[in-house]
N, C-alpha and C. Protein backbone atom coordinates (compact mmCIF):
# COMPACT_ATOMS: atom_id res chain seq x y z
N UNK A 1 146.42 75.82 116.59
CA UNK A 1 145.13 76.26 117.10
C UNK A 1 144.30 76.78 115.93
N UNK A 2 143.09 76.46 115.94
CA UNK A 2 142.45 76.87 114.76
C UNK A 2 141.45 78.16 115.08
N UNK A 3 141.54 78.57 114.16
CA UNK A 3 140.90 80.39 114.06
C UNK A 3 139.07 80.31 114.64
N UNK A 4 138.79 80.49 115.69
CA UNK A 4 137.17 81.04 116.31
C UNK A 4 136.71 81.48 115.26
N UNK A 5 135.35 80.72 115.24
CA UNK A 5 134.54 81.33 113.91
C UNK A 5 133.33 82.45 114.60
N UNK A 6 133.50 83.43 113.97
CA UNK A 6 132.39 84.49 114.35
C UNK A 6 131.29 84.01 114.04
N UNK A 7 130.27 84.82 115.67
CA UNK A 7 129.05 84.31 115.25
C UNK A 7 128.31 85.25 114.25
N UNK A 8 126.87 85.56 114.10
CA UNK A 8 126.25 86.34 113.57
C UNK A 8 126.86 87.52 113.93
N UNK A 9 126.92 88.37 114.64
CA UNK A 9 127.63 89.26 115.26
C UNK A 9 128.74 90.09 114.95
N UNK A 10 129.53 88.96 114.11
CA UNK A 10 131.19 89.15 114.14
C UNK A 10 131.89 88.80 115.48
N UNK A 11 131.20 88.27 116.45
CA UNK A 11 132.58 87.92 117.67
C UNK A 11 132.66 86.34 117.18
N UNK A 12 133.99 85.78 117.70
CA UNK A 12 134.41 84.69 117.29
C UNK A 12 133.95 83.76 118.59
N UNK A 13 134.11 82.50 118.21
CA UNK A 13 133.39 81.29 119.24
C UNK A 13 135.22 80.93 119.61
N UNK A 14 135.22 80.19 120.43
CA UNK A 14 136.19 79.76 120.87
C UNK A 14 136.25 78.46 120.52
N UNK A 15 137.42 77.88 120.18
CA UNK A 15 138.05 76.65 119.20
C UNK A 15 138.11 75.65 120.63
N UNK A 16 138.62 74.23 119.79
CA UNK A 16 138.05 73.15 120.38
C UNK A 16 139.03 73.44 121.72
N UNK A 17 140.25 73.94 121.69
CA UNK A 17 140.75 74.53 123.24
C UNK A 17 140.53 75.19 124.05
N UNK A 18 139.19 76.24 123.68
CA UNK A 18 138.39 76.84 124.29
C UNK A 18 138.99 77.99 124.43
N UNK A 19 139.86 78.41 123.34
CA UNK A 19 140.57 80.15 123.31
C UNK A 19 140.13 80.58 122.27
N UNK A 20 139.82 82.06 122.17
CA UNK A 20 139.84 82.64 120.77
C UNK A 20 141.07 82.94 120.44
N UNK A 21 140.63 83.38 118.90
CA UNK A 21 142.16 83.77 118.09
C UNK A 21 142.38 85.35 119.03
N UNK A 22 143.26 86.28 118.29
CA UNK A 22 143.53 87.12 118.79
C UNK A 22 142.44 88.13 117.91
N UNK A 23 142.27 88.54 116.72
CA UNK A 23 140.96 88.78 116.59
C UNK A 23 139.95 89.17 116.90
N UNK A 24 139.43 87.60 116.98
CA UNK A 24 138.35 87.14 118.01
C UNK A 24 138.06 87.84 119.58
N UNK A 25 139.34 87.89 120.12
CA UNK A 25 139.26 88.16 121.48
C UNK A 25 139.09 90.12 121.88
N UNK A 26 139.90 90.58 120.82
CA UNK A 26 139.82 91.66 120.83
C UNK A 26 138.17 92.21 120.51
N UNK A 27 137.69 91.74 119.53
CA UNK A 27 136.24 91.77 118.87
C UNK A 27 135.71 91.71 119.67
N UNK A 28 135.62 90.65 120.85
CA UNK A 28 134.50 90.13 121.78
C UNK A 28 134.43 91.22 123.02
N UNK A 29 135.53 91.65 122.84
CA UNK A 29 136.05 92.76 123.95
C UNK A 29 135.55 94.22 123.85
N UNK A 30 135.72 94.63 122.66
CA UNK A 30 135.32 95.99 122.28
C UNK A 30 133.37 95.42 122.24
N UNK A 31 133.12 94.36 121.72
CA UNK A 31 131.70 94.33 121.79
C UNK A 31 131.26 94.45 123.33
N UNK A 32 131.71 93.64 124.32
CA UNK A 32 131.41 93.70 125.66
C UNK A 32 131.68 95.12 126.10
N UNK A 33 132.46 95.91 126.53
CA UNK A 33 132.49 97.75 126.31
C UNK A 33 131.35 98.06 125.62
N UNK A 34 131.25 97.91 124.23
CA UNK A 34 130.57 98.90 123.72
C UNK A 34 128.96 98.89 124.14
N UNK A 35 128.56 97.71 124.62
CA UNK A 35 127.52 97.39 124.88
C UNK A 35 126.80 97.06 126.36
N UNK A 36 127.53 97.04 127.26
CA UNK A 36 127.88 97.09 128.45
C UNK A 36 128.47 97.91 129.65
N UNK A 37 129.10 98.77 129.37
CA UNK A 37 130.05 99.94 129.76
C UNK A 37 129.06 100.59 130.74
N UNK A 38 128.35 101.00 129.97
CA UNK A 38 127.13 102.12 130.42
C UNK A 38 126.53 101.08 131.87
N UNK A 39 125.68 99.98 131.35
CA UNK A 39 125.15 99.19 132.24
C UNK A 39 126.02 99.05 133.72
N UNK A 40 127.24 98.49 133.54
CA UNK A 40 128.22 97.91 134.45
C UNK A 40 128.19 99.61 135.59
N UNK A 41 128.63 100.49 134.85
CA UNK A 41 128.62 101.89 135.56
C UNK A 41 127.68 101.79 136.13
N UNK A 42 126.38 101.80 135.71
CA UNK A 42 125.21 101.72 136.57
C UNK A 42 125.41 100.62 137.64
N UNK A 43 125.34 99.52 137.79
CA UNK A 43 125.02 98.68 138.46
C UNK A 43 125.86 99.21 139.74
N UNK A 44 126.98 99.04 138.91
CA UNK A 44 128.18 99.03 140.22
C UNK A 44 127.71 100.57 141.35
N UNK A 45 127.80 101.81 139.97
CA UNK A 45 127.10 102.89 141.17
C UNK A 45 125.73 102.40 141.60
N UNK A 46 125.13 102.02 141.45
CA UNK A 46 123.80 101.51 142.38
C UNK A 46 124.21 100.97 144.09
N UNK A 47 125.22 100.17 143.57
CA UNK A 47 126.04 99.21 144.47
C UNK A 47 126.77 99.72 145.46
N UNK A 48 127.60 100.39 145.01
CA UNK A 48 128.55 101.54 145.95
C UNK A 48 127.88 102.83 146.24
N UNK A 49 127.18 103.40 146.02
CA UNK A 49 126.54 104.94 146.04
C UNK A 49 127.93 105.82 145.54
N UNK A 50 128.79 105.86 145.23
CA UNK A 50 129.61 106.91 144.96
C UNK A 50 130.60 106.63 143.40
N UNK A 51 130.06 108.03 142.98
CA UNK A 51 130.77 108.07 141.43
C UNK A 51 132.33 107.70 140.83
N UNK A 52 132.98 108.15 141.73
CA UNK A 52 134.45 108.04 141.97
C UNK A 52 134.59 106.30 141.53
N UNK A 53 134.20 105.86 142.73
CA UNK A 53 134.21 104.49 143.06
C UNK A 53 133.88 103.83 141.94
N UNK A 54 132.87 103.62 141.41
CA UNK A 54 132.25 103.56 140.79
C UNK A 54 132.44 103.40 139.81
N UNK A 55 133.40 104.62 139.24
CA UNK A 55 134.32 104.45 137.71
C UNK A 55 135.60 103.36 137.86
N UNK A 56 136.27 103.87 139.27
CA UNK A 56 137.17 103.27 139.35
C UNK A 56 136.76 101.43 139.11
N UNK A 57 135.81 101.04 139.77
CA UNK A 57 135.44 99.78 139.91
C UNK A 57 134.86 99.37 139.07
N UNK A 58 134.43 100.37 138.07
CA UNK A 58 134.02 99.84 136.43
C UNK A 58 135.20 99.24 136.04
N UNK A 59 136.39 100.46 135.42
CA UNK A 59 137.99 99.83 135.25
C UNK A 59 137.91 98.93 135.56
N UNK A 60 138.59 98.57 136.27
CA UNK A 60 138.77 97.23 137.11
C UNK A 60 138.31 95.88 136.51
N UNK A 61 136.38 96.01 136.50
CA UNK A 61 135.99 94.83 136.00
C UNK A 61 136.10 94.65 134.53
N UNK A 62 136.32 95.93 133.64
CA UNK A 62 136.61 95.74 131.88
C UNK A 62 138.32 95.12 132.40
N UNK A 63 139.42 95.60 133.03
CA UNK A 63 140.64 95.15 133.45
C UNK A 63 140.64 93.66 133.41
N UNK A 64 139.88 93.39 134.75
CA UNK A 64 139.46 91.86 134.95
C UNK A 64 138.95 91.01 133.57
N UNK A 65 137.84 91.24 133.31
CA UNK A 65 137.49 91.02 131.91
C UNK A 65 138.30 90.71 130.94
N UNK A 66 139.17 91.35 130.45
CA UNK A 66 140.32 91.10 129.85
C UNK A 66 141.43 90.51 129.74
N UNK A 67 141.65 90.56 131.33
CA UNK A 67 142.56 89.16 131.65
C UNK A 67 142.26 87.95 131.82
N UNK A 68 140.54 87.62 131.89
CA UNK A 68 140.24 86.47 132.08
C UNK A 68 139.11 86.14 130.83
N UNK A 69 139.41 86.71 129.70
CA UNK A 69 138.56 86.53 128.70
C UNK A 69 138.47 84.91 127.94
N UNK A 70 139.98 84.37 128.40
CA UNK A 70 139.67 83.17 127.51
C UNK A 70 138.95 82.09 128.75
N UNK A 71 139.10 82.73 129.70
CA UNK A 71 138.17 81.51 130.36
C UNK A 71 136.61 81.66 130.35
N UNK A 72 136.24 82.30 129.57
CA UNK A 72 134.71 82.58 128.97
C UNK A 72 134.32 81.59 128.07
N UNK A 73 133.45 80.63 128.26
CA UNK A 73 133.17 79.58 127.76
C UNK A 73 132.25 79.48 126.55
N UNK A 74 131.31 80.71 127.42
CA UNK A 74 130.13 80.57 126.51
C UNK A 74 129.90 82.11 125.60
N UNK A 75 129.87 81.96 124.86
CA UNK A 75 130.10 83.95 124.35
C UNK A 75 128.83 84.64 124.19
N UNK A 76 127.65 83.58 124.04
CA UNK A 76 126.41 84.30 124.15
C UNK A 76 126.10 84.38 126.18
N UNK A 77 126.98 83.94 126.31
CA UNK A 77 126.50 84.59 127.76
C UNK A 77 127.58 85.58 128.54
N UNK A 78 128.33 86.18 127.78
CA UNK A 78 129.71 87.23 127.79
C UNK A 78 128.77 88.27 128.91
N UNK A 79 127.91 88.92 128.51
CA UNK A 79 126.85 89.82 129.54
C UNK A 79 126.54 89.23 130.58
N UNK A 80 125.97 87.95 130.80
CA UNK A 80 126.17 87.97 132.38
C UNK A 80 127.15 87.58 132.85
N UNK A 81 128.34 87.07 132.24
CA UNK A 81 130.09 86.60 133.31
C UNK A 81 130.29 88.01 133.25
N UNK A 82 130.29 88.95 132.48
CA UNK A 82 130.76 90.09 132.99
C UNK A 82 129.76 91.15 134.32
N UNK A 83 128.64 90.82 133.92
CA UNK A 83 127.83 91.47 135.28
C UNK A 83 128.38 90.41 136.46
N UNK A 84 128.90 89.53 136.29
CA UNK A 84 129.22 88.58 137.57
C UNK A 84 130.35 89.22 137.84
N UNK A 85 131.40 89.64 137.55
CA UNK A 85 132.46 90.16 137.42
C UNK A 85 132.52 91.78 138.82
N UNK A 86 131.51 92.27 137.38
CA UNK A 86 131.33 93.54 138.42
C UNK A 86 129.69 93.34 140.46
N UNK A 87 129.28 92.03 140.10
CA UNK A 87 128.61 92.13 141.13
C UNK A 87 129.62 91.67 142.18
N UNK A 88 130.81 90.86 142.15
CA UNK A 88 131.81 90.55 142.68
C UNK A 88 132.83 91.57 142.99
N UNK A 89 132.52 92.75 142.24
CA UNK A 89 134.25 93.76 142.57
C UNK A 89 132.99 94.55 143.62
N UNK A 90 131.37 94.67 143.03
CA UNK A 90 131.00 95.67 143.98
C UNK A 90 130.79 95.15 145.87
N UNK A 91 130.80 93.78 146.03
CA UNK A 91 130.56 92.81 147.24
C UNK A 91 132.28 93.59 147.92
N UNK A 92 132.73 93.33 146.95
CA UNK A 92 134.16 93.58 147.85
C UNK A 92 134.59 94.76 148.11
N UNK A 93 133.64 95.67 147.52
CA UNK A 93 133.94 97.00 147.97
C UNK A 93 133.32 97.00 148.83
N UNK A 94 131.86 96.87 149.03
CA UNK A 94 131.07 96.98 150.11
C UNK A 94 131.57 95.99 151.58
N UNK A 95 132.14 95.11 151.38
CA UNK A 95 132.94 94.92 152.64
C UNK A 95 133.83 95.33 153.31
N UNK A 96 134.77 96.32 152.25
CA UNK A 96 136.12 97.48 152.32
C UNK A 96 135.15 98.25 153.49
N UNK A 97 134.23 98.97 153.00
CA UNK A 97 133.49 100.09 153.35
C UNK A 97 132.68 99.92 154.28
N UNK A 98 132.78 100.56 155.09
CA UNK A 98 131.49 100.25 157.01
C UNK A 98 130.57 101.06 156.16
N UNK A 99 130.34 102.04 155.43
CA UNK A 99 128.83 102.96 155.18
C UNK A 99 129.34 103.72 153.79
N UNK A 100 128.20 104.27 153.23
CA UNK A 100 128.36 104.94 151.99
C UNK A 100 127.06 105.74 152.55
N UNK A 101 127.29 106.98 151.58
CA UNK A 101 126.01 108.09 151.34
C UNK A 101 125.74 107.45 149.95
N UNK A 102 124.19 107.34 150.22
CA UNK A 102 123.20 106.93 149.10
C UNK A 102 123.42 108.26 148.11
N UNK A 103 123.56 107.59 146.86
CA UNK A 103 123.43 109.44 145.60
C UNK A 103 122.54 108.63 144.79
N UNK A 104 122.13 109.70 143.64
CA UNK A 104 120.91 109.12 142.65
C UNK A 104 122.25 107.58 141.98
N UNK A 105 121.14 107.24 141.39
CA UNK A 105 121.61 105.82 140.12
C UNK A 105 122.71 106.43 139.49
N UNK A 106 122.11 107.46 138.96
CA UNK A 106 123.01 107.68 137.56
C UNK A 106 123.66 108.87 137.69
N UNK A 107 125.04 108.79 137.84
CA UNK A 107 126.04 110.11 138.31
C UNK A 107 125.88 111.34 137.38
N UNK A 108 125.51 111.49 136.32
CA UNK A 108 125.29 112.13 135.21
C UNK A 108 124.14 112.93 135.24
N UNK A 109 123.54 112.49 136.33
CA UNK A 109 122.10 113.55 136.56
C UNK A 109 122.75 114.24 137.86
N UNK A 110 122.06 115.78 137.79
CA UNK A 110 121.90 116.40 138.68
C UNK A 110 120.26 115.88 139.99
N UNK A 111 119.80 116.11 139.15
CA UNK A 111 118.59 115.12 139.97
C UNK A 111 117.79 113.75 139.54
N UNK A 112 117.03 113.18 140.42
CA UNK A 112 116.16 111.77 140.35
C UNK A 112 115.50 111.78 139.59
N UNK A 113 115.25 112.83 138.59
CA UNK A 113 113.43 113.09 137.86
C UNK A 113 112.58 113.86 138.36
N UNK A 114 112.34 114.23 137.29
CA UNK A 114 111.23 115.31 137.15
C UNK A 114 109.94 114.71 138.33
N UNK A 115 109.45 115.48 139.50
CA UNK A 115 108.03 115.41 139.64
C UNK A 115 106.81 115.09 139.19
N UNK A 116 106.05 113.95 138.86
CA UNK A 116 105.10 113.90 138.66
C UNK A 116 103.62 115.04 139.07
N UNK A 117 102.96 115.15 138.42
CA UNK A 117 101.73 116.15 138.79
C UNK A 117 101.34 116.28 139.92
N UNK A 118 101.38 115.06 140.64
CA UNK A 118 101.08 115.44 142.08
C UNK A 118 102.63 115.97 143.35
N UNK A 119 103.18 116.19 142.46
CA UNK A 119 104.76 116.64 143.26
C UNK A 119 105.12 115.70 143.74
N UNK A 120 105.25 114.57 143.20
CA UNK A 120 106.20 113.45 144.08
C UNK A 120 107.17 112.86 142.75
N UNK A 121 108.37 113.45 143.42
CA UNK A 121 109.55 112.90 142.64
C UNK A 121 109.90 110.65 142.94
N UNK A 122 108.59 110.52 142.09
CA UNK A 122 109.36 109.15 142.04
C UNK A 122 110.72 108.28 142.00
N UNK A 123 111.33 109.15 141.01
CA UNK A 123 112.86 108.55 141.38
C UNK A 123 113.64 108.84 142.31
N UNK A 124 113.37 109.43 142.62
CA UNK A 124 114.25 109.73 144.07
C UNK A 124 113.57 108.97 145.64
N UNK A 125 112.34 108.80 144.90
CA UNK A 125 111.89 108.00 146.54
C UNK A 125 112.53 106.12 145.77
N UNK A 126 112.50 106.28 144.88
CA UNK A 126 112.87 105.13 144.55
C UNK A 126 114.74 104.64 144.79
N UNK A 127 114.88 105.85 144.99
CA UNK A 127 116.60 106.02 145.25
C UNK A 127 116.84 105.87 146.93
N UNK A 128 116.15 106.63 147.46
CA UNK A 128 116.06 106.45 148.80
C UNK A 128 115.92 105.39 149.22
N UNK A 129 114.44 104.81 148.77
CA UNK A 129 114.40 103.41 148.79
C UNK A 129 115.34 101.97 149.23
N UNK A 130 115.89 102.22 147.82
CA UNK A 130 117.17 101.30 147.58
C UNK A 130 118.50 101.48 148.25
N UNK A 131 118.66 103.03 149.00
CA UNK A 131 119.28 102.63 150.09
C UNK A 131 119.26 102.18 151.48
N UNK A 132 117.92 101.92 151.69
CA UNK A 132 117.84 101.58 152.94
C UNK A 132 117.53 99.97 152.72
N UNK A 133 117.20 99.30 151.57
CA UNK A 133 117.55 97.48 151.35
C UNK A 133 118.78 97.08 151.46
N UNK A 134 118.69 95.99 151.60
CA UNK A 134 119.84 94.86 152.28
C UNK A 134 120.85 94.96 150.58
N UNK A 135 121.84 94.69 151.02
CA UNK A 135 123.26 94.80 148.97
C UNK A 135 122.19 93.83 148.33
N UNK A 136 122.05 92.82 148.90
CA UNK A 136 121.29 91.23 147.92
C UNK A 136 120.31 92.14 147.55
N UNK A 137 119.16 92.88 148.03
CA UNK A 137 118.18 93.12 147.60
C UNK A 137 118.31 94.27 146.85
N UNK A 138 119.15 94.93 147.01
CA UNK A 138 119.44 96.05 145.80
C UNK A 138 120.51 95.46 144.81
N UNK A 139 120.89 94.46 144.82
CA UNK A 139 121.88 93.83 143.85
C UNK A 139 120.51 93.50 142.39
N UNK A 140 119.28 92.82 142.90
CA UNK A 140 118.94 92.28 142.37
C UNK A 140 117.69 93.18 141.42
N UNK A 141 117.39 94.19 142.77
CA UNK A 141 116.50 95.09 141.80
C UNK A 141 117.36 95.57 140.63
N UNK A 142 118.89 96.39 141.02
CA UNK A 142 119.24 96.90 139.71
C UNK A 142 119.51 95.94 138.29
N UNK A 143 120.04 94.70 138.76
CA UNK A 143 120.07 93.64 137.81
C UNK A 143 118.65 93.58 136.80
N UNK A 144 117.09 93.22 137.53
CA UNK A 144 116.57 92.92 136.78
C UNK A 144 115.74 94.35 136.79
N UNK A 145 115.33 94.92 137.11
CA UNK A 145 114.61 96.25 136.95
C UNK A 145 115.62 97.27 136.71
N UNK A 146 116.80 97.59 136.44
CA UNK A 146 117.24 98.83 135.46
C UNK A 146 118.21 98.11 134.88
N UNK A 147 118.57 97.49 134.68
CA UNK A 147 119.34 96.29 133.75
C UNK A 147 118.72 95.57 132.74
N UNK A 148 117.70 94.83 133.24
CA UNK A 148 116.79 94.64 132.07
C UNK A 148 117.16 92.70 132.48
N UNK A 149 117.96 92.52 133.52
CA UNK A 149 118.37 90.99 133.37
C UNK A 149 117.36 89.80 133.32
N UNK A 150 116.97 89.12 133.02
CA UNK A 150 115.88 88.18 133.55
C UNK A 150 116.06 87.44 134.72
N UNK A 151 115.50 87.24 135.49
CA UNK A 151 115.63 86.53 136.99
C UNK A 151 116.72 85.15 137.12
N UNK A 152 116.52 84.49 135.80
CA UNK A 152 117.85 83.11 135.89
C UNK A 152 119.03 84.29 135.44
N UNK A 153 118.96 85.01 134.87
CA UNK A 153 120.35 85.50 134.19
C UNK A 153 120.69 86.61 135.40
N UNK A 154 120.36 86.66 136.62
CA UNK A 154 120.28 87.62 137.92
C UNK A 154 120.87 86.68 138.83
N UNK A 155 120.52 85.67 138.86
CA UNK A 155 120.71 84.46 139.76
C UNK A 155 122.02 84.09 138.88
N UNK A 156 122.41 83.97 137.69
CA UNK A 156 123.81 83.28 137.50
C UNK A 156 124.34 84.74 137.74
N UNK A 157 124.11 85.70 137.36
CA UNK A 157 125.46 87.06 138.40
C UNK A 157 125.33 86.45 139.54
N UNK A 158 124.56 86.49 140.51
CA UNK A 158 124.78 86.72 141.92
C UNK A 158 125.04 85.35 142.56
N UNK A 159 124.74 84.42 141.62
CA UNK A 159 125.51 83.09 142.04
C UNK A 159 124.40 82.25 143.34
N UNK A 160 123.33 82.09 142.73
CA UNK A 160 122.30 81.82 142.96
C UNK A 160 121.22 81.28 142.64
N UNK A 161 120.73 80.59 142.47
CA UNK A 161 119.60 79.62 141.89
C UNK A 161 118.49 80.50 141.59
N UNK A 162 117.71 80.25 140.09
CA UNK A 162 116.58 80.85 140.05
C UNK A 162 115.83 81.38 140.45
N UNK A 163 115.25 80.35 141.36
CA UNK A 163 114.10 80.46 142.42
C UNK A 163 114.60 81.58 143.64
N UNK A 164 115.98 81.27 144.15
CA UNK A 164 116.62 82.08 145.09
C UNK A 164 116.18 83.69 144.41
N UNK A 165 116.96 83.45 143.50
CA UNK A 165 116.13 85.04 142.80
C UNK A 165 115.27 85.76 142.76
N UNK A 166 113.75 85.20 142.29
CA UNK A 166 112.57 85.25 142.07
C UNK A 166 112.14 85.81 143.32
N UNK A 167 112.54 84.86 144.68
CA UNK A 167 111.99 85.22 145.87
C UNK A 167 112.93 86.62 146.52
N UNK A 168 114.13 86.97 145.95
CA UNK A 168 114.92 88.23 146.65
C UNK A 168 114.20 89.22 145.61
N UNK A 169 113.88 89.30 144.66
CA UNK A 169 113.29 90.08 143.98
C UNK A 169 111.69 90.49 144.26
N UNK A 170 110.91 89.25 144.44
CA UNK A 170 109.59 89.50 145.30
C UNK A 170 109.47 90.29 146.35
N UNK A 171 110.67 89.48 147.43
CA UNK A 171 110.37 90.44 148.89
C UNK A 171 111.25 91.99 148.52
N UNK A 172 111.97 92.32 147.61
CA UNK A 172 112.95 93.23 147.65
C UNK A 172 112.02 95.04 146.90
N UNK A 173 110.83 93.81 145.56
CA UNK A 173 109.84 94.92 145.30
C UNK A 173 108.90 95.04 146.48
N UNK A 174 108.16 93.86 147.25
CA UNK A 174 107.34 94.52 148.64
C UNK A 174 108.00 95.25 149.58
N UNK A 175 109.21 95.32 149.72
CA UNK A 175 110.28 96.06 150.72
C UNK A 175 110.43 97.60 150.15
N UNK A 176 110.39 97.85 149.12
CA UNK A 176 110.64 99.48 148.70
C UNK A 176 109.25 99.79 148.38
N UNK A 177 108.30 99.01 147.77
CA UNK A 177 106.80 99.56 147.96
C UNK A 177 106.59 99.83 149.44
N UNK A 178 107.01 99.11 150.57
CA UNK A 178 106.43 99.57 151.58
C UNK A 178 107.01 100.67 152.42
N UNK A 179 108.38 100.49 152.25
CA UNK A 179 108.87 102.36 151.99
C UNK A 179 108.94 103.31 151.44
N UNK A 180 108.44 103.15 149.97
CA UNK A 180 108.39 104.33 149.63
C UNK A 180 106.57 104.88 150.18
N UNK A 181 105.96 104.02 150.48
CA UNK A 181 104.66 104.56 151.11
C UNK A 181 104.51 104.73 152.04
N UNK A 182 105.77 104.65 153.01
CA UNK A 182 106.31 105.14 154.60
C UNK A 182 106.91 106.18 154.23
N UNK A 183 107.42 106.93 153.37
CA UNK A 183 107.62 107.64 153.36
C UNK A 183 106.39 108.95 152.88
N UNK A 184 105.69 108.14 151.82
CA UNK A 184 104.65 108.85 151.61
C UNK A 184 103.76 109.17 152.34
N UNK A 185 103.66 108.94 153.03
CA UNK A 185 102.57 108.98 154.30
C UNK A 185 103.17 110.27 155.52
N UNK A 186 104.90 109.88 155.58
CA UNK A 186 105.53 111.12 156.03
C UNK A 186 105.35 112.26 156.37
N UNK A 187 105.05 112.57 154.79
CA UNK A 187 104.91 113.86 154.18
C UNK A 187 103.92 114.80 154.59
């Protein structure tokens, strides 16, 4: 077997058998962690509402990850097989589970954000929000709006065609604009 040549990067490409060296694999690994870790936590707590879970089901998908690293084909696309990874461990939790309590995004805050001038804590109506959308439609906001994913690279996590995307993301931002201004109106 011949030795994966690193890309720019330092992670190695996978040889004409489509494995990396050992190296290589380790490299590609600590790069996916080091650069990802944070994200995956997020998503998945977005996904599950609970911290616990959350970590645990991070594990899991770096676990997974690792055992299925040589079937990674493409290494510039290592970030989304691994967000596929974890949008798949979070589906199967959410089928484990009849209900969850909605908590903020990010377990590490005590609260949603600071108040804006007119006293409306945006992140938190934005948290609220997102628990009352359908998993698809909060799968996809956190993917491309606190993830940063682009809509095809949202659609290959969630295993979905572009366009499929584009349109769960359309109706999913008119769906929390029109609650969070049902709620605003509440008040």
């Amino acid at each position: 077997m011949t030795a994966a040549k690193p890309d720019a990067h330092g992670i190695g490409h996978a040889d004409a058998s489509g494995r990396l060296d050992s190296a290589a694999r380790h490299a590609l690994y600590r790069d996916l962690v080091d650069r990802s870790a944070d994200g995956v936590l997020r998503y998945v707590y977005g996904m599950v509402g609970d911290p616990a879970v959350a970590e645990d089901l991070t594990q899991d998908v770096f676990l997974r990850a690792w055992e299925h690293l040589d079937e990674l084909r493409d290494v510039s696309a290592a970030r989304s097989w691994l967000f596929a990874i974890a949008a798949n461990a979070a589906r199967r939790q959410l089928k484990r589970a009849s209900r969850f309590a909605w908590l903020p995004l990010d377990p590490r805050r005590q609260d949603a954000g600071n108040p804006n001038p007119d006293g409306v804590n945006e992140g938190a109506e934005i948290e609220r929000a997102l628990g009352k959308v359908s998993d698809d439609d909060r799968a996809v906001v956190l993917l491309v709006g606190l993830e940063g994913f682009s809509l095809s690279e949202a659609a290959g996590v969630l295993g979905t065609s572009p366009a499929a995307a584009k349109k769960r993301w359309q109706r999913a931002c008119a769906r929390l604009r029109t609650l969070i201004e049902a709620e605003r109106t509440e008040c």
